[in-house]
Protein backbone atom coordinates (compact mmCIF):
# COMPACT_ATOMS: atom_id res chain seq x y z
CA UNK A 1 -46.21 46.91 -18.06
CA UNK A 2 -46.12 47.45 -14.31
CA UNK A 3 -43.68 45.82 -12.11
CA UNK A 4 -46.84 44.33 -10.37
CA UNK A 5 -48.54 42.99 -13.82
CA UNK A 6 -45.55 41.48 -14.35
CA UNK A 7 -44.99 39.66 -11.09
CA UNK A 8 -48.73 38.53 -11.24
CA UNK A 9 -48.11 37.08 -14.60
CA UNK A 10 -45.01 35.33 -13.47
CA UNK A 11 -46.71 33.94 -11.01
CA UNK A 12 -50.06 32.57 -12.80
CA UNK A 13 -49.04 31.79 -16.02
CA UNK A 14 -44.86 31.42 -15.82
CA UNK A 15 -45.25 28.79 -13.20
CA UNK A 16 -48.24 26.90 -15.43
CA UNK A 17 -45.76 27.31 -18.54
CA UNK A 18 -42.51 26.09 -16.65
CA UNK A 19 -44.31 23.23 -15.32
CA UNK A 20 -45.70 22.35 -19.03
CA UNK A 21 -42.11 22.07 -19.81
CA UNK A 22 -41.47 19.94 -17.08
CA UNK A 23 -43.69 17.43 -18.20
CA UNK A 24 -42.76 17.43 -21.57
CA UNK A 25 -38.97 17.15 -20.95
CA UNK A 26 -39.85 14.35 -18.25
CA UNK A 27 -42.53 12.34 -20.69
CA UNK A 28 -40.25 12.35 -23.55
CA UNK A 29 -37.49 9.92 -22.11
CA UNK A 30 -40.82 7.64 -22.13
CA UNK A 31 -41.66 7.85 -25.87
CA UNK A 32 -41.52 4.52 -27.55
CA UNK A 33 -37.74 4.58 -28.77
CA UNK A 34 -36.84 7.30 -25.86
CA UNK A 35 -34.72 4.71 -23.59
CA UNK A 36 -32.83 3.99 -26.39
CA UNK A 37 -32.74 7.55 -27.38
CA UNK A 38 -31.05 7.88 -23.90
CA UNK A 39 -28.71 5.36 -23.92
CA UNK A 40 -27.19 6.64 -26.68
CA UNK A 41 -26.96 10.21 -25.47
CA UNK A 42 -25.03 8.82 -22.50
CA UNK A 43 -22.73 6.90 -24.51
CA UNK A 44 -22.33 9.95 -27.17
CA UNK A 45 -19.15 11.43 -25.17
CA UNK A 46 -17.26 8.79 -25.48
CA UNK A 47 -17.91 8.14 -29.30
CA UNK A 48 -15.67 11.01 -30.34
CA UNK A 49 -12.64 9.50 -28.02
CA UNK A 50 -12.60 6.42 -29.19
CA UNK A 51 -12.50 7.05 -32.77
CA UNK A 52 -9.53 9.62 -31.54
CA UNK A 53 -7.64 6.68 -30.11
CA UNK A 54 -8.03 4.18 -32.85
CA UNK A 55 -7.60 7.14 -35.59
């Protein structure tokens, strides 16, 4: 594959794919339990010090 082909296919179909990704990564904080999903995410650092303080 040419350095050309590849440039022109970065720039048609990478950008389309990356953005697809987007989208998805974006829209699934918005899924039905996703907020709470979230929350605990957030929260999950400080799970493993607590039970390291009271252990």
């Amino acid at each position: 594959m040419s350095y050309d082909a590849l440039r022109h296919f970065a720039d048609s179909w990478g950008l389309v794919f990356m953005g697809l990704v987007y989208v998805t990564l974006i829209g699934w904080h918005f899924l039905p339990d996703g907020r709470q999903r979230s929350a605990e995410a957030a929260l999950a650092i400080f799970e493993d010090q607590t039970e390291a303080d009271h252990g």
